[in-house]
C-alpha atoms as a PDB file:
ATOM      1  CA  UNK A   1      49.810 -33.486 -83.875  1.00  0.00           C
ATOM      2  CA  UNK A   2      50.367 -37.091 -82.304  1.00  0.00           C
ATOM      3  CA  UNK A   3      49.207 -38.983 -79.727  1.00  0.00           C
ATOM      4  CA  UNK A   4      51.803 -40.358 -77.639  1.00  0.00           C
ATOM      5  CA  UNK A   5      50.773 -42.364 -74.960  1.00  0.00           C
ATOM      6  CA  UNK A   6      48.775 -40.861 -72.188  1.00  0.00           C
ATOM      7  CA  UNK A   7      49.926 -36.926 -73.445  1.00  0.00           C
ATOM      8  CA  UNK A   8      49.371 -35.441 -76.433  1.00  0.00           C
ATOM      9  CA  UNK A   9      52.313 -33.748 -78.599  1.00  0.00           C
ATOM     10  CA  UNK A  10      53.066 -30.605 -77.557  1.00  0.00           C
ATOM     11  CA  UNK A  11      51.369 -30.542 -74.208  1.00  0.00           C
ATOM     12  CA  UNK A  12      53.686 -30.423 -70.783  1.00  0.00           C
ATOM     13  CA  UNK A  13      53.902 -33.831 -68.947  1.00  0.00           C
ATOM     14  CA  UNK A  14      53.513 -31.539 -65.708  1.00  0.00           C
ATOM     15  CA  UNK A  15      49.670 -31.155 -65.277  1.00  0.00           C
ATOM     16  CA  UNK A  16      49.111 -27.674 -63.339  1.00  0.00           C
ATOM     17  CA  UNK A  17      46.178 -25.275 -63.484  1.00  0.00           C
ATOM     18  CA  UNK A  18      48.443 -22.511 -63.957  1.00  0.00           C
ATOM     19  CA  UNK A  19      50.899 -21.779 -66.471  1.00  0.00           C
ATOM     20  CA  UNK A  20      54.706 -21.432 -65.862  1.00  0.00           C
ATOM     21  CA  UNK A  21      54.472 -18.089 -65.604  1.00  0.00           C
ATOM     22  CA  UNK A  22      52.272 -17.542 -63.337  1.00  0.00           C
ATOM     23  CA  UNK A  23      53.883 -20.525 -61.434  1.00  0.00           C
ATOM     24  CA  UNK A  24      57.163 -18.643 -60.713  1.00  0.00           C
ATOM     25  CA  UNK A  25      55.605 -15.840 -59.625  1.00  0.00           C
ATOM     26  CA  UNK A  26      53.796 -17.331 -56.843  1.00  0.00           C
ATOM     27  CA  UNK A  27      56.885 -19.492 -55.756  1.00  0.00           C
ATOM     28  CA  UNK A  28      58.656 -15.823 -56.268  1.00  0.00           C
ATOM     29  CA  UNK A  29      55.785 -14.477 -53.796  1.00  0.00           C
ATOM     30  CA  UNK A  30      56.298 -16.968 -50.535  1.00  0.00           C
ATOM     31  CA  UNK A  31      59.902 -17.283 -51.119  1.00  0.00           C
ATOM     32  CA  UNK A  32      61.274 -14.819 -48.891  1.00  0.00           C
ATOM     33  CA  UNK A  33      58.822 -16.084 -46.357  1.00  0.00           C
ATOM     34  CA  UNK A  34      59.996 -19.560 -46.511  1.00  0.00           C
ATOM     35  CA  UNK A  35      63.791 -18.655 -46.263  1.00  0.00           C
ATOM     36  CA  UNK A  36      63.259 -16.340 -43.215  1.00  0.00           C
ATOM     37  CA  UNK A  37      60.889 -17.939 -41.298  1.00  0.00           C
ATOM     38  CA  UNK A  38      58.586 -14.937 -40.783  1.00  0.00           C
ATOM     39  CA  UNK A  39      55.767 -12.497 -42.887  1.00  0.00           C
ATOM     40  CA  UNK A  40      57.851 -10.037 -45.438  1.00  0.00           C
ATOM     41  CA  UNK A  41      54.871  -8.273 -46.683  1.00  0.00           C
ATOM     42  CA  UNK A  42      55.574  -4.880 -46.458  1.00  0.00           C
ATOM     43  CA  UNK A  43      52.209  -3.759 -45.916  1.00  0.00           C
ATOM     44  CA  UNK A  44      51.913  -4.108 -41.736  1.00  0.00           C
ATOM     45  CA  UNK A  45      47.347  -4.784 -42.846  1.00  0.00           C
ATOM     46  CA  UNK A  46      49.010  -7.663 -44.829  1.00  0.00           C
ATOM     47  CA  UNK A  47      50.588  -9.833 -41.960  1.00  0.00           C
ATOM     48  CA  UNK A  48      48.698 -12.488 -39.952  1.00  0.00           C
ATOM     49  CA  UNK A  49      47.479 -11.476 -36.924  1.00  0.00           C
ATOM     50  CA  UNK A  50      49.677 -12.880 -33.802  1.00  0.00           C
ATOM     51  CA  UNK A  51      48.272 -14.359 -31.074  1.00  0.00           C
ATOM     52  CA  UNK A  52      46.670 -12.676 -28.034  1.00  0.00           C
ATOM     53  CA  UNK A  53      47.763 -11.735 -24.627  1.00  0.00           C
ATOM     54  CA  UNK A  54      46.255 -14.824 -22.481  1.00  0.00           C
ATOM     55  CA  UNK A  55      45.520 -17.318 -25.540  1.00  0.00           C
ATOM     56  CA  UNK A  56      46.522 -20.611 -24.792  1.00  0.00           C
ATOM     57  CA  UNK A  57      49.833 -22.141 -26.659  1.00  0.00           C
ATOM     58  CA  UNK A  58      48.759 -24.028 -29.314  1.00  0.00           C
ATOM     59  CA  UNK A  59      52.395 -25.605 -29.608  1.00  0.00           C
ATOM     60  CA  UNK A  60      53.310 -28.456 -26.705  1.00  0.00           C
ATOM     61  CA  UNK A  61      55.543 -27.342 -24.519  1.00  0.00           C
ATOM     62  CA  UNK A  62      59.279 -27.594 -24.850  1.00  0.00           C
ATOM     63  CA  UNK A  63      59.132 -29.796 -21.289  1.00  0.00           C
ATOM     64  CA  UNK A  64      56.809 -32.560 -23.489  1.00  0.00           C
ATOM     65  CA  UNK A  65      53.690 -32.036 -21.233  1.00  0.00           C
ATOM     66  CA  UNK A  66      50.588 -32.166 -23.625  1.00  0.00           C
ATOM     67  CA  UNK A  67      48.885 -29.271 -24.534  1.00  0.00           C
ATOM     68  CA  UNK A  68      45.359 -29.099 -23.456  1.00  0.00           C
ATOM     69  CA  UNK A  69      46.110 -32.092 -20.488  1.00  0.00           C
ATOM     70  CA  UNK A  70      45.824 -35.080 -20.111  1.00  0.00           C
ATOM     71  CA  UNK A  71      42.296 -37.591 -19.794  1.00  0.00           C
ATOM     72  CA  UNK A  72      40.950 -38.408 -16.795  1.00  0.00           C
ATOM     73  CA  UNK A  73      42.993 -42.336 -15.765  1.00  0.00           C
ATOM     74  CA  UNK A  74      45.568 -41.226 -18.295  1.00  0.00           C
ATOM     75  CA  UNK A  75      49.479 -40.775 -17.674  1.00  0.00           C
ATOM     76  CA  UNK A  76      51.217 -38.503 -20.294  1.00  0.00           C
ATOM     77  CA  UNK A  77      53.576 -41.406 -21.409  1.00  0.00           C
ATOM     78  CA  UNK A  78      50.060 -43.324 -21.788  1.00  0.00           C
ATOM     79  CA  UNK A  79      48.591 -40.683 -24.148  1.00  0.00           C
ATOM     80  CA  UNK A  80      52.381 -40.448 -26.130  1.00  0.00           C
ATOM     81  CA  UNK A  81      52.008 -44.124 -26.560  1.00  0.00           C
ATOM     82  CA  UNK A  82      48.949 -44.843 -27.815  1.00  0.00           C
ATOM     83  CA  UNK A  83      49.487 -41.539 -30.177  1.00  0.00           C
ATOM     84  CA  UNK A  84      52.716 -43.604 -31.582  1.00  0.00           C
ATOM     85  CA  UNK A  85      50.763 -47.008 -31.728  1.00  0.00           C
ATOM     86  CA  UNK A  86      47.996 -45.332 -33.664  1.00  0.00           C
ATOM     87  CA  UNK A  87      49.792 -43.725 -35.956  1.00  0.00           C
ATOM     88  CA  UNK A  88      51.668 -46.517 -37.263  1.00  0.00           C
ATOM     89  CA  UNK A  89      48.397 -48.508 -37.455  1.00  0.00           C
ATOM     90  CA  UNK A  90      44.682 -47.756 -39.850  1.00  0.00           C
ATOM     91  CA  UNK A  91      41.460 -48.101 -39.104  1.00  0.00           C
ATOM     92  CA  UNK A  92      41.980 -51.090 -41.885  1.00  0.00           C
ATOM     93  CA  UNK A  93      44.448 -52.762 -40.260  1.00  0.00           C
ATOM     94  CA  UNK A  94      41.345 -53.816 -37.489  1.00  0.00           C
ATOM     95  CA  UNK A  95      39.972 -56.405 -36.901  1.00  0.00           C
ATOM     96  CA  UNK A  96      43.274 -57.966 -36.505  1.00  0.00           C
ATOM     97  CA  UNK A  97      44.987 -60.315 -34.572  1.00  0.00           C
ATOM     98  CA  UNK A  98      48.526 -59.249 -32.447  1.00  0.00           C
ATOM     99  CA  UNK A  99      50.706 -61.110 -35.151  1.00  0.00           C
ATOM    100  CA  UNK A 100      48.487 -59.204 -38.041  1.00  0.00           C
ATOM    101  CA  UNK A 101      49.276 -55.530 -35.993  1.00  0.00           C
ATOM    102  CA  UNK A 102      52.653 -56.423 -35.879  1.00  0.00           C
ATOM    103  CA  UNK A 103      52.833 -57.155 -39.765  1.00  0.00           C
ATOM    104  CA  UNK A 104      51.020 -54.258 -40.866  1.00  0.00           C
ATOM    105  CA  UNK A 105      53.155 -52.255 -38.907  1.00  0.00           C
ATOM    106  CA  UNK A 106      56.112 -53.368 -40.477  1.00  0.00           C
ATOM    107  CA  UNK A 107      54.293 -52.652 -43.721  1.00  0.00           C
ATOM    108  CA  UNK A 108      53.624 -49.308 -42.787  1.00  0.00           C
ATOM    109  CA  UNK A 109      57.477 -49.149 -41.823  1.00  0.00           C
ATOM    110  CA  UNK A 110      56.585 -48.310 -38.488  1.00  0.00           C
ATOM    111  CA  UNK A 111      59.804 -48.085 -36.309  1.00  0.00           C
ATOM    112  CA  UNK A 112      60.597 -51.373 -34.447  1.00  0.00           C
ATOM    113  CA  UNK A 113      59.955 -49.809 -30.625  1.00  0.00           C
ATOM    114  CA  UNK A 114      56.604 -50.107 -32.014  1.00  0.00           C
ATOM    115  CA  UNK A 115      56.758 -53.537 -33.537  1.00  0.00           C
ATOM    116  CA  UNK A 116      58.479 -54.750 -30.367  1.00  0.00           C
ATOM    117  CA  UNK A 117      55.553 -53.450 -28.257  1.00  0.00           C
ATOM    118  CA  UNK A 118      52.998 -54.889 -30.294  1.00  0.00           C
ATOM    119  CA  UNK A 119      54.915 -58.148 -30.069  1.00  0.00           C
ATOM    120  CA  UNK A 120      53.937 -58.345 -26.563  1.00  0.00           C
ATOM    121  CA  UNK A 121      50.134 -58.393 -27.276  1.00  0.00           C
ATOM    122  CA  UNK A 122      48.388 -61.784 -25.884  1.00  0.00           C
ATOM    123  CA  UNK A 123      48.720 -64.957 -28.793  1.00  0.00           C
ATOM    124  CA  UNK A 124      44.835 -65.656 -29.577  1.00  0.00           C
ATOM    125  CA  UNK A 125      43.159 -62.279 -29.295  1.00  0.00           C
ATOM    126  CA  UNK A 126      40.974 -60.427 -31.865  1.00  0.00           C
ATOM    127  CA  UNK A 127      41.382 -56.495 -31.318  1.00  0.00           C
ATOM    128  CA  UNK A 128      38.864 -54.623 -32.867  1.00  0.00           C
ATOM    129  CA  UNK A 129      40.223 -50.949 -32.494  1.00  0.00           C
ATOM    130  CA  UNK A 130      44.068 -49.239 -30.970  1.00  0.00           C
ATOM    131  CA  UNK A 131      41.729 -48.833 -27.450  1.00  0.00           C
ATOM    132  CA  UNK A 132      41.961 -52.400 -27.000  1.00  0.00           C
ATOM    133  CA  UNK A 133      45.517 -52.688 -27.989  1.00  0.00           C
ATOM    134  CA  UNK A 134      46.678 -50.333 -25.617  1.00  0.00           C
ATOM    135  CA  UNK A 135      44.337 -52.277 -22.272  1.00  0.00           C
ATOM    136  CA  UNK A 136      45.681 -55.321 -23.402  1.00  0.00           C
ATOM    137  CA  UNK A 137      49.598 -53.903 -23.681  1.00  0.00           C
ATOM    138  CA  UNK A 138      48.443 -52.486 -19.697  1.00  0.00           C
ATOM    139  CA  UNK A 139      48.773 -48.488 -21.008  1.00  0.00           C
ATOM    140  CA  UNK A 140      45.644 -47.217 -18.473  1.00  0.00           C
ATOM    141  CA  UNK A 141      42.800 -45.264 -20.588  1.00  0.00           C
ATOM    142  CA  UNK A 142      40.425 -42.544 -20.130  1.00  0.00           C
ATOM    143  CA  UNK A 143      37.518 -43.272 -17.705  1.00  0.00           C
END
């Protein structure tokens, strides 16, 4: 036996704890679960329970109104905004200057809605987390 490269001869260049065997069988297992959307086990002790009578929805609403509310000073287009700002940006990207955000954006390959609004932010300014983006784009914020 040879070394070749990083891999040794005869070993798979797929690194998996389990064999191939025993990797078929548990894509065999879930795949009638992913193609119908729902449990198949045919024991009923074997499905996941479903939710109780009076839980709360865990899923937002089909009307987009935010699960759990709003905070208090907070629109719902000011909580779906700063959600989209934030996700688009890292906690590395800060401290950062509005011409840095708008870079890093890009670099995450943020859409441009969001590079256009962090276009607007003031020339000059240091922000040091997405709470003081979103005062200084005039989104209100939790008091």
């Amino acid at each position: 036996m040879s070394e070749n490269e990083d891999t040794f001869a005869g070993t798979s260049a797929r690194s998996t704890k389990h064999s191939a065997r025993e990797d078929d069988a548990l894509a065999h297992e879930v795949e009638g679960m992913i193609r119908s959307g729902r449990s198949t086990h045919a024991e009923e002790w074997n499905d996941p329970e479903p939710t109780a009578e009076g839980d709360p929805d865990v899923d937002s609403s089909p009307a987009d109104t935010l699960t759990g509310g709003v905070p208090v000073g907070m629109t719902p287009d000011a909580v779906v905004a700063r959600a989209e700002l934030a996700r688009w940006l890292d906690r590395a990207d800060f401290p950062s200057t509005g011409p840095d955000l708008v870079e890093a954006a890009r670099d995450h390959r943020a859409p441009d809605v969001v590079a256009d609004e962090l276009s607007r932010l003031p020339d000059g300014q240091v922000f040091e987390r997405i709470g003081d983006v979103v005062r200084a784009l005039g989104y209100p914020t939790e008091t």
